[in-house]
Protein backbone atom coordinates (compact mmCIF):
# COMPACT_ATOMS: atom_id res chain seq x y z
CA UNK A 1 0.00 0.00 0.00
CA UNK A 2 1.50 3.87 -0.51
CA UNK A 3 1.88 6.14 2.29
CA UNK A 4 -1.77 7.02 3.84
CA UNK A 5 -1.63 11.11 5.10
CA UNK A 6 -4.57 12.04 7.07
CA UNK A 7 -4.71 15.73 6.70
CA UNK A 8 -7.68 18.44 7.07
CA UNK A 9 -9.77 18.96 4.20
CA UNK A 10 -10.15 21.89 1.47
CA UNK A 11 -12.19 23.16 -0.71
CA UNK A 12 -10.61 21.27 -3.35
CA UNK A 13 -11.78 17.62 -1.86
CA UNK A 14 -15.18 18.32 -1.39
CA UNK A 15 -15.92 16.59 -4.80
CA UNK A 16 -14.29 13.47 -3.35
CA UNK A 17 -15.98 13.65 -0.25
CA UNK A 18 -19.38 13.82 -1.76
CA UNK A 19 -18.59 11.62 -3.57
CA UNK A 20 -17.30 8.84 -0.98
CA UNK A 21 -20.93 9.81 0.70
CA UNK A 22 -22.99 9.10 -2.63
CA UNK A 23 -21.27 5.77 -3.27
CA UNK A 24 -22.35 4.67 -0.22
CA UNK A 25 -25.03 2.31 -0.53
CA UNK A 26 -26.06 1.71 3.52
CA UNK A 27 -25.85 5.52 4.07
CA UNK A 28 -28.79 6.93 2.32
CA UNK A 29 -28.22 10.12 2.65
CA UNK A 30 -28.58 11.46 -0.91
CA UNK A 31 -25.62 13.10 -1.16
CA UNK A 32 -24.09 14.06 -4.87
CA UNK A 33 -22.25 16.56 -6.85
CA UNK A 34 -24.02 18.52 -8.81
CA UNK A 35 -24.02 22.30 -9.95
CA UNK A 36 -27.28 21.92 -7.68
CA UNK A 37 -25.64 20.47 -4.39
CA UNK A 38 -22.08 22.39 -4.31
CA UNK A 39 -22.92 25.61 -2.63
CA UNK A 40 -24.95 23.95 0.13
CA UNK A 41 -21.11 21.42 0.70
CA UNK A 42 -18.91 24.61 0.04
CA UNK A 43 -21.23 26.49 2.67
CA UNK A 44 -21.21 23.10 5.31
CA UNK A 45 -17.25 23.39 4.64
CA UNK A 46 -17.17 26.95 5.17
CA UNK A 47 -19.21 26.66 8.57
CA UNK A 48 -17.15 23.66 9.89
CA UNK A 49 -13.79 25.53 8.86
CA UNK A 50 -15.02 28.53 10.44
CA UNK A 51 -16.04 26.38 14.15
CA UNK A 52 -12.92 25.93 16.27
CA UNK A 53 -15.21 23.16 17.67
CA UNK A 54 -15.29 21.41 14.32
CA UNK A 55 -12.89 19.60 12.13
CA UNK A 56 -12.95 17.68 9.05
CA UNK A 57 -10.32 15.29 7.63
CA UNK A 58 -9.48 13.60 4.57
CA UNK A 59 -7.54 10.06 3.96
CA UNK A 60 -5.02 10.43 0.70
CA UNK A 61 -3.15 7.67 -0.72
CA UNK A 62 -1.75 8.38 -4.07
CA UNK A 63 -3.11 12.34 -4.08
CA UNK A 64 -6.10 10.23 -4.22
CA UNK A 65 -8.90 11.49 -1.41
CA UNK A 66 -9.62 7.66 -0.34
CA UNK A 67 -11.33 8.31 3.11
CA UNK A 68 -13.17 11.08 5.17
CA UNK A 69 -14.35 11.76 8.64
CA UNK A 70 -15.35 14.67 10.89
CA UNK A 71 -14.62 15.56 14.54
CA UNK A 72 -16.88 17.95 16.19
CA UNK A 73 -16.18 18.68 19.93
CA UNK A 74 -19.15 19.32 22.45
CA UNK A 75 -18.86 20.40 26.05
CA UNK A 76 -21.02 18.47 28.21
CA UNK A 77 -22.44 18.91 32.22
CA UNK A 78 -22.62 15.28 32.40
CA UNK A 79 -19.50 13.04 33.51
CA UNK A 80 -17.88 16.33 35.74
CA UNK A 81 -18.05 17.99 32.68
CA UNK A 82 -15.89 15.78 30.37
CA UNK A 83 -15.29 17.05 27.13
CA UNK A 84 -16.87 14.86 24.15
CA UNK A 85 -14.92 14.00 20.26
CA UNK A 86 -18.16 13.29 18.27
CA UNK A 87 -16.82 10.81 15.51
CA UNK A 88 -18.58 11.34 12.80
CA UNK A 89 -19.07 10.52 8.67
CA UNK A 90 -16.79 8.42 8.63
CA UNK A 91 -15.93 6.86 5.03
CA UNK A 92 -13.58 4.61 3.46
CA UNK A 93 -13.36 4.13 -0.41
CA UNK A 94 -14.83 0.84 -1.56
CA UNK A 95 -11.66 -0.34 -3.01
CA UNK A 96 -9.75 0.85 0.29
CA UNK A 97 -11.50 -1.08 2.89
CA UNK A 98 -10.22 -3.80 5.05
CA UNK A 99 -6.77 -2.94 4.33
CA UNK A 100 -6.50 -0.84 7.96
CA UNK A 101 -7.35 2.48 6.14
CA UNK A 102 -10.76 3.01 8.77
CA UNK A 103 -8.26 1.46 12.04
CA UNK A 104 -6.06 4.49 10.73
CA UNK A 105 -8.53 6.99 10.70
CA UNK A 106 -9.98 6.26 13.90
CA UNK A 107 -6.70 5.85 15.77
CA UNK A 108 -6.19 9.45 14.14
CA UNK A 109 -9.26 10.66 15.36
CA UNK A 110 -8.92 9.61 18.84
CA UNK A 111 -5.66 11.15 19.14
CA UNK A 112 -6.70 14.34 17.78
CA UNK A 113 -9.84 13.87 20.63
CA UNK A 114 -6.96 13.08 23.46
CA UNK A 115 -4.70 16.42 22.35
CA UNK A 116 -8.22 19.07 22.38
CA UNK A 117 -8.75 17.22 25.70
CA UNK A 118 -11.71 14.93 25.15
CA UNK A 119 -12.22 12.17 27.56
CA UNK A 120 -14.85 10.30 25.38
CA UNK A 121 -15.11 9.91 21.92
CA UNK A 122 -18.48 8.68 20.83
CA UNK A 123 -20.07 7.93 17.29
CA UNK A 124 -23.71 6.86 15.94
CA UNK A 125 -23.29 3.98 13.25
CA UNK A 126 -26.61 2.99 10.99
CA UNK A 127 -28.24 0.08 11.89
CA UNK A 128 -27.28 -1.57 9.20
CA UNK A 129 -24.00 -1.45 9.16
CA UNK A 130 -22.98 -4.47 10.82
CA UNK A 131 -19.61 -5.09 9.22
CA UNK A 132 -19.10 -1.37 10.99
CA UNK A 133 -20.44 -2.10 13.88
CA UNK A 134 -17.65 -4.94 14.55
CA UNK A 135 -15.20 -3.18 13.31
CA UNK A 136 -15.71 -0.43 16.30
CA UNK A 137 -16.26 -3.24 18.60
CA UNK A 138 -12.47 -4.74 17.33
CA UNK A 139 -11.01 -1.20 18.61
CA UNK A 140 -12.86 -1.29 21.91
CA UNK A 141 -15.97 1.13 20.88
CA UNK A 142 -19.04 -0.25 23.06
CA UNK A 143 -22.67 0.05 22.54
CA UNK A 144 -23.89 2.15 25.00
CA UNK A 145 -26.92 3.97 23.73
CA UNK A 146 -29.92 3.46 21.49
CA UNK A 147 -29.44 6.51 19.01
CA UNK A 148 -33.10 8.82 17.80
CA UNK A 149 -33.43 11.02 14.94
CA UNK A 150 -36.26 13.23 13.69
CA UNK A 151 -35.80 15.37 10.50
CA UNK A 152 -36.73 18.40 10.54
């Protein structure tokens, strides 16, 4: 395998982002890139650049964008007010997985969570993502909570 670099992402790999989001078949989130859809992802990008609580990452092998994932931080009252790593969106190319690429990403994650002085990092995986949800159970993620959404 090349060299993997985890690095923040730019403007310039939103394409690639989308479009590890719309290739996702369990996701279902709609997501593509269109002429339609890129304001609304260079706006979300703008916002999340502009949040010091918020940071978003991309996986390059090659100068290839072959992963993606996003950290937002979130004060809590609960647990003497422990600070919380959110783990979210997280996305490995097709072609990429199962070669430690996602193990990567999350190590990377959680060591960004440990420097901005999280003591939990927690993350929401679809249902129906079960080869997912082992692979967070293989690095020690636990289920702990039955997750709710409502659209608005």
């Amino acid at each position: 395998m090349s060299e993997i670099l985890i690095r923040r992402a730019s403007e310039a790999d939103l394409e690639a982002i989308v479009g590890l989001h719309a290739a996702d078949e369990l996701g279902g989130h709609g997501d593509q890139w269109t002429a339609a859809t890129q304001p609304a992802y260079r706006e979300a990008l703008r916002r999340i650049a502009d949040s010091p609580d918020n940071e978003l990452y991309v996986t390059v092998s090659d100068a290839e964008v072959i992963g993606s994932f996003q950290l937002t931080f979130v004060p809590a009252i609960t647990n003497c007010g422990t600070l919380r790593c959110v783990l979210e969106a997280v996305q490995v190319r097709g072609d990429q997985r199962s070669r430690g690429v996602g193990a990567m990403m999350v190590a990377f994650a959680e060591g960004r969570a440990r420097a901005r002085g999280a003591g939990i990092v927690q993350l929401t995986s679809n249902k129906r993502r079960l080869d997912a949800h082992r692979f967070y159970e293989r690095l020690g993620y636990k289920r702990s909570h039955e997750g709710f959404k409502k659209i608005l």
